[in-house]
Protein backbone atom coordinates (compact mmCIF):
# COMPACT_ATOMS: atom_id res chain seq x y z
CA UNK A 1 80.70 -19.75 7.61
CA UNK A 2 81.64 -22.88 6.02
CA UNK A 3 80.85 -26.93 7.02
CA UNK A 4 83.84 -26.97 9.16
CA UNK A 5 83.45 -23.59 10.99
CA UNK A 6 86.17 -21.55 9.24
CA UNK A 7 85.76 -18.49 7.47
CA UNK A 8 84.32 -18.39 3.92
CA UNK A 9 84.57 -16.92 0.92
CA UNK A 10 81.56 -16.51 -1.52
CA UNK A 11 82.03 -14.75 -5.18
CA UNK A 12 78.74 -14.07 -7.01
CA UNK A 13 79.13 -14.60 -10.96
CA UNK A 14 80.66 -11.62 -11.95
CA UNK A 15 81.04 -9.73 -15.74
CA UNK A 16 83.82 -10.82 -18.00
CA UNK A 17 85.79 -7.64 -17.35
CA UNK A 18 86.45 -8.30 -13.89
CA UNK A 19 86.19 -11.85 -13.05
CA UNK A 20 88.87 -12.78 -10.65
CA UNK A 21 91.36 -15.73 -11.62
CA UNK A 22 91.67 -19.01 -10.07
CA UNK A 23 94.71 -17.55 -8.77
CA UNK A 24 93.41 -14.24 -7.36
CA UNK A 25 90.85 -16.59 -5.75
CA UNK A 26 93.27 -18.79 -3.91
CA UNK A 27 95.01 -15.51 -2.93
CA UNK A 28 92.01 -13.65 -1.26
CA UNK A 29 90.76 -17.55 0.48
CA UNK A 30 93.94 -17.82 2.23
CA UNK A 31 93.69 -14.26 3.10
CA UNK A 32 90.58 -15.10 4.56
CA UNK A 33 91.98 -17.52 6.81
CA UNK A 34 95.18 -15.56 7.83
CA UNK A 35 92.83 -12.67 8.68
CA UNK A 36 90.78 -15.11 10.74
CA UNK A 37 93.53 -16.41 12.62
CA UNK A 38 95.44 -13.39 13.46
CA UNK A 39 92.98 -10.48 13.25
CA UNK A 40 89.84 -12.05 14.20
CA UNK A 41 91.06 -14.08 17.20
CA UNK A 42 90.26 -17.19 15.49
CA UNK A 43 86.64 -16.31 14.66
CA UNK A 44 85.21 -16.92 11.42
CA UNK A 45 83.85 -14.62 8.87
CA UNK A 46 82.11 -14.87 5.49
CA UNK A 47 83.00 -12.89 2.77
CA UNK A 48 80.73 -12.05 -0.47
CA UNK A 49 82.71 -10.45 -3.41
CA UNK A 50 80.59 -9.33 -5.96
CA UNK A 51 79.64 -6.22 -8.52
CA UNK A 52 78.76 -2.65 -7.57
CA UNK A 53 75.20 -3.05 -8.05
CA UNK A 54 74.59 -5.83 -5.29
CA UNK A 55 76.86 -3.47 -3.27
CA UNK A 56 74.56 -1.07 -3.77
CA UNK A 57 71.44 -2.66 -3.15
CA UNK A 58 72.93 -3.71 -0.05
CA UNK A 59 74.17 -0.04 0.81
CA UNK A 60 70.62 1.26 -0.05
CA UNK A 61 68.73 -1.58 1.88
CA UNK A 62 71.24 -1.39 5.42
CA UNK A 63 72.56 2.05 5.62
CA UNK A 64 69.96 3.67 3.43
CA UNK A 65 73.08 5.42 0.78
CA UNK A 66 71.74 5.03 -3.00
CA UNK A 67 75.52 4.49 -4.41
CA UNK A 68 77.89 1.47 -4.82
CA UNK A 69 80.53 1.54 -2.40
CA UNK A 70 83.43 -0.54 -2.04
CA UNK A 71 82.97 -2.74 1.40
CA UNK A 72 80.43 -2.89 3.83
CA UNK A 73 80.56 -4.76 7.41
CA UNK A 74 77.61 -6.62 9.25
CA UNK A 75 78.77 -7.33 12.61
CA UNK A 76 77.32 -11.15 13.68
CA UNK A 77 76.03 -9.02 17.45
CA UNK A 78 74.67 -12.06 18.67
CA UNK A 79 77.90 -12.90 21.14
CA UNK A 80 78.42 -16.43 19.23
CA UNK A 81 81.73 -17.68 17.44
CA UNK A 82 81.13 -16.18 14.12
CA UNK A 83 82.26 -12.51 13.45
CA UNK A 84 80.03 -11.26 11.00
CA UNK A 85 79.99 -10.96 7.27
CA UNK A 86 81.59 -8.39 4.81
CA UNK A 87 80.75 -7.54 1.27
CA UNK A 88 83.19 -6.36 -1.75
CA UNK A 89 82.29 -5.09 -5.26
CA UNK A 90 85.23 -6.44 -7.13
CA UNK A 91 84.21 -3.90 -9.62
CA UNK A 92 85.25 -0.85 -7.22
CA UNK A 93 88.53 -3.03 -6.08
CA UNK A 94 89.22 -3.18 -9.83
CA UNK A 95 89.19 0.62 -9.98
CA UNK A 96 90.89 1.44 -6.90
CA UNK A 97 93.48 -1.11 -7.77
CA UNK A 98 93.95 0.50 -11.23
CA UNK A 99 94.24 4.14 -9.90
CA UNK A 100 96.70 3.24 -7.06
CA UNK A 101 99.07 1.12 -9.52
CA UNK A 102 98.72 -2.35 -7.76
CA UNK A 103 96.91 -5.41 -8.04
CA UNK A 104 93.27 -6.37 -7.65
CA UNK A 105 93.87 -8.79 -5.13
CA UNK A 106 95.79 -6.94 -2.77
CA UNK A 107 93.17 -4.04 -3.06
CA UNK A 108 90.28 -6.94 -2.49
CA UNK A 109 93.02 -7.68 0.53
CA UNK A 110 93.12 -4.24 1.13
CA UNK A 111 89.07 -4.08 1.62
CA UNK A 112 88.76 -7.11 3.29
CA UNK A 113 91.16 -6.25 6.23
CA UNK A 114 89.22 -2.99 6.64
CA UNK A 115 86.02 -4.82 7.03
CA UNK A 116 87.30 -7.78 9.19
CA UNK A 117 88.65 -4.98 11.69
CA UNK A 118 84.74 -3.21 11.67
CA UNK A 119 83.62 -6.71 12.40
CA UNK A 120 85.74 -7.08 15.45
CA UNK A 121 84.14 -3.31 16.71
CA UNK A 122 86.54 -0.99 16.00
CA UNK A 123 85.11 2.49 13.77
CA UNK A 124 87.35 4.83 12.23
CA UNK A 125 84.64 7.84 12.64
CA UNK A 126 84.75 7.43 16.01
CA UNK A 127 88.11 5.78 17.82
CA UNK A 128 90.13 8.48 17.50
CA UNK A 129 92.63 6.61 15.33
CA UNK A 130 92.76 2.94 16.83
CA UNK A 131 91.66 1.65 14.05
CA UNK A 132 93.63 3.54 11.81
CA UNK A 133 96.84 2.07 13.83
CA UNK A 134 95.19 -1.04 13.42
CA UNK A 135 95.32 -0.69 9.98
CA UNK A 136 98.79 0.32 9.87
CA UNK A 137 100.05 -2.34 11.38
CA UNK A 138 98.46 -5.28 9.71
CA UNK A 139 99.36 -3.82 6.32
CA UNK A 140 103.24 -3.70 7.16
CA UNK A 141 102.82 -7.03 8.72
CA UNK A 142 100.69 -8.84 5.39
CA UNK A 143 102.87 -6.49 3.12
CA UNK A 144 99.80 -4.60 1.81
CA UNK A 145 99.73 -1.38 -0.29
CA UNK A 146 98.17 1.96 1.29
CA UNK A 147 94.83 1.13 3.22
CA UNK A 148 92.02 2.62 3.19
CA UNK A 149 92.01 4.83 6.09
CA UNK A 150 95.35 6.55 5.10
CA UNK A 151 94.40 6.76 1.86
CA UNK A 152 91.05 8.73 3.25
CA UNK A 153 93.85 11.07 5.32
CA UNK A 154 95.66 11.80 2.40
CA UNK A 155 93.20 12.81 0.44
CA UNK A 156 91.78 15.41 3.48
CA UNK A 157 95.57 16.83 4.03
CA UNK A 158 95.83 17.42 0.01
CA UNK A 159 92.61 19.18 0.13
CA UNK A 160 93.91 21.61 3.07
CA UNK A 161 96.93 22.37 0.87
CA UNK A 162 94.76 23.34 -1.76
């Protein structure tokens, strides 16, 4: 969380390849505050984009998974103003991004709303869709490509066709 209580937005030095622009930057930090004001109920968050391999670490140290992933959630649970904190590997954005034919900032968008709506309690392996609805409706309200969840349903209903 920043000085002044809002959210925050923290990107570790990342490799040539995949360092985001000053514009992407401005992008994802006023993001950050929409998602704050609208999503979160005014709570702040902090957000840490950074490679695979911190992702990894941090995968391997909290959840005890040995792989990169692309966000992870840490709930705040201590019933004060701040929501939590969320961590992207800009290096699995990058890839998603490129696969699903739209920019890296919108998937970094795309990751961040996902883990802002974890941080506020809801869990897609257990709500029986709320947060998939969730989902839904933010992204046709911020104009955001597929998310993840319906992504994650796609690729389940393909497999049953196969």
């Amino acid at each position: 969380m920043s000085e002044d209580g809002s959210s925050l937005v923290l990107f570790r030095p990342l490799p040539a390849a995949i360092r985001l622009s000053a514009e992407e930057k401005r992008r994802v930090r006023a993001f950050t505050r929409t998602l704050s004001e609208r999503v979160a109920g005014r709570r702040p968050f902090t957000c840490l984009i950074t490679n695979d391999a911190e992702l990894q670490t941090l995968n391997q140290k909290f959840l005890g998974h040995d792989y990169p992933t692309d966000v992870l959630s840490f709930p705040a649970g201590n019933g004060g103003t701040e929501l939590g904190e969320i961590a992207i590997s800009a290096e699995r954005a990058e890839a998603q991004a490129r696969a699903l034919g739209h920019d890296r900032a919108d998937e970094i968008r795309i990751l961040m709303l996902h883990g802002v709506l974890h941080l506020t309690g809801l869990d897609h392996e257990r709500d029986r869709g709320e947060m998939a609805a969730a989902e839904r409706k933010w992204r046709t309200e911020f104009g955001l490509p597929v998310t993840l969840i319906a992504r994650s349903a796609r690729k389940r209903a393909e497999q049953v066709r196969s």
